[in-house]
Protein backbone atom coordinates (compact mmCIF):
# COMPACT_ATOMS: atom_id res chain seq x y z
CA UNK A 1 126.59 -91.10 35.99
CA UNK A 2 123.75 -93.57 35.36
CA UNK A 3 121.16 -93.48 38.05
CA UNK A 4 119.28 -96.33 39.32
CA UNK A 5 115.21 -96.41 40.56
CA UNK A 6 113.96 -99.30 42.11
CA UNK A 7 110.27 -101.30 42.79
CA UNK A 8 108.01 -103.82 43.46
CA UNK A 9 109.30 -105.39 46.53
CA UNK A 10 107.27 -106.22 49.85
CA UNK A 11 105.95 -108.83 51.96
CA UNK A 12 104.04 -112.21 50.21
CA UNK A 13 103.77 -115.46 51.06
CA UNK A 14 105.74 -118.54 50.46
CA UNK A 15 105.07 -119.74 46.85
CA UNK A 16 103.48 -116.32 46.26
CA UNK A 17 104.84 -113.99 42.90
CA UNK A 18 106.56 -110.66 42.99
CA UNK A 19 107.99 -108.22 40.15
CA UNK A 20 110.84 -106.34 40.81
CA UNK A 21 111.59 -102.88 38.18
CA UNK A 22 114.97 -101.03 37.56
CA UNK A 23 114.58 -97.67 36.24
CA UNK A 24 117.73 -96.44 34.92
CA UNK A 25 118.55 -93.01 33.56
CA UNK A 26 121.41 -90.73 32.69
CA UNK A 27 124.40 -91.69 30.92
CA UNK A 28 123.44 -95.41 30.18
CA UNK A 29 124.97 -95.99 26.92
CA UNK A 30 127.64 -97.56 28.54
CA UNK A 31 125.65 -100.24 30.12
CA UNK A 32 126.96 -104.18 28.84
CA UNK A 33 124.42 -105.52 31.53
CA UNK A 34 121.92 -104.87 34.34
CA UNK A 35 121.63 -107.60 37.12
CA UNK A 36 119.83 -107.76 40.19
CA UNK A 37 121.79 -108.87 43.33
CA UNK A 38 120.52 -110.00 46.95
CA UNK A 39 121.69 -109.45 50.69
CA UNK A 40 120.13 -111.30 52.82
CA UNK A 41 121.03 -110.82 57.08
CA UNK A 42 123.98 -111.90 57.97
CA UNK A 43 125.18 -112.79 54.29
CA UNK A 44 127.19 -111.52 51.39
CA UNK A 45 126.07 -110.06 48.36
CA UNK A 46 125.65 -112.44 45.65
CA UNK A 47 124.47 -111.78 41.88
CA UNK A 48 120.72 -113.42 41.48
CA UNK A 49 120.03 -112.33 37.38
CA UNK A 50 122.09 -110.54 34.72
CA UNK A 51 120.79 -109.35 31.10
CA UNK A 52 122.62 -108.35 28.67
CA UNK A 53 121.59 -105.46 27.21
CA UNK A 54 122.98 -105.95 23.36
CA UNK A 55 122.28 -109.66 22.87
CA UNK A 56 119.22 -110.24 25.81
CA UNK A 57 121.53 -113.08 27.08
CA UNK A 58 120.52 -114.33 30.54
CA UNK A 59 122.08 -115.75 34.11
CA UNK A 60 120.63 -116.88 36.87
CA UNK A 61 121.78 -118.19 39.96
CA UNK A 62 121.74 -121.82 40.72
CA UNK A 63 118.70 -121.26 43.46
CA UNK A 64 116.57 -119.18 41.04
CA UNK A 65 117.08 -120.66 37.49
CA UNK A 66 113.07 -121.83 36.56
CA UNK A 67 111.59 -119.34 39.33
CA UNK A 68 112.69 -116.25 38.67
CA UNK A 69 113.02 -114.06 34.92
CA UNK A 70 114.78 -111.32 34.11
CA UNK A 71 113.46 -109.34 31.46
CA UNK A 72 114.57 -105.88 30.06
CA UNK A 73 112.35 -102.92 28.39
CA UNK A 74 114.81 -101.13 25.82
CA UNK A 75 112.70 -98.27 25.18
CA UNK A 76 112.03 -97.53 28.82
CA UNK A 77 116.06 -98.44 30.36
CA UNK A 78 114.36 -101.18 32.15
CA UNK A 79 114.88 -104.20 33.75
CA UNK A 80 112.47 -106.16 35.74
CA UNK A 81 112.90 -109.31 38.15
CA UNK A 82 109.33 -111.71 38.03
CA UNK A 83 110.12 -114.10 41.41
CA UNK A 84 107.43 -116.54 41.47
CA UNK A 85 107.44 -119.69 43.96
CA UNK A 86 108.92 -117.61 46.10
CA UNK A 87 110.80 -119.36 49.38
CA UNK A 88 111.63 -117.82 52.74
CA UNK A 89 115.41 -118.27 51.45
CA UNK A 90 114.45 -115.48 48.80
CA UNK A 91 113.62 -113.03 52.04
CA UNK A 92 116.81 -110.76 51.07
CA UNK A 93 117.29 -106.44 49.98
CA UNK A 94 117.14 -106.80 46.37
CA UNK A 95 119.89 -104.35 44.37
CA UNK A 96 119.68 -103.41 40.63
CA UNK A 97 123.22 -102.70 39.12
CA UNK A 98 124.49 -101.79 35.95
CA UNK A 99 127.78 -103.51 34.57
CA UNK A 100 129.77 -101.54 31.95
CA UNK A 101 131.88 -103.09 29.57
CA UNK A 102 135.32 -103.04 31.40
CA UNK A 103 132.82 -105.75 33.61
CA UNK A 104 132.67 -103.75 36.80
CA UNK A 105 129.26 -102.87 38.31
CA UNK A 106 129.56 -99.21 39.01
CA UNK A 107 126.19 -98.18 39.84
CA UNK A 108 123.87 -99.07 42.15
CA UNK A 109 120.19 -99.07 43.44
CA UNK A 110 118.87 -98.04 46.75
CA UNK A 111 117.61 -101.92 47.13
CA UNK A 112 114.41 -103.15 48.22
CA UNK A 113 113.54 -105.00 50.27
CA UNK A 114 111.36 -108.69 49.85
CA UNK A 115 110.00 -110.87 52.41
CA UNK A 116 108.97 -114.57 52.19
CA UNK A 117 106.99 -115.65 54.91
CA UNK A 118 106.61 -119.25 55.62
């Protein structure tokens, strides 16, 4: 089981700056990937960032690619999310996930949630 701890959301601003963290513990040697996802009212869940854990390889979502970073602390099993120029559209619960290698995300985060306000 690889458990997931999540932080760093709350209320800012439009073009204001947040920084999400992932905490993840247990058995993560499995992990191919982390990603954050987003689930906004109303709307499915769609993937926002992904990392790679072995190669640091990134993706990011058409609406996010030169606002938001993903970033990932070996040492620590952690991944962060820096949002900056943050939009109302962004106003969403944020999940971490971990993808193993058969490419299934099998564990989750509680979410968090972020608010944009215009």
């Amino acid at each position: 089981q690889v458990q997931l701890v999540e932080s760093g959301g709350g209320l800012v601003q439009a073009g204001g700056s947040l920084r999400l963290s992932c905490a993840a513990s247990g058995r993560t040697s499995r992990t191919y990937a982390m990603a954050w996802f987003r689930q906004a009212p109303g709307k499915e869940r769609g993937l926002v960032a992904s990392i790679t854990w072995s190669t640091g390889s990134t993706y990011y979502a058409y609406g996010v690619r030169g606002r938001f970073t993903i970033s990932r602390d070996d040492a620590k099993n952690t991944v962060h999310l820096q949002m900056n120029s943050l939009k109302p559209e962004d106003t969403a619960v944020y999940y971490c996930a971990v993808q193993e290698p058969s490419g299934l995300y099998n564990y989750w985060g509680q979410g968090t949630q972020v608010t944009v306000s215009s």
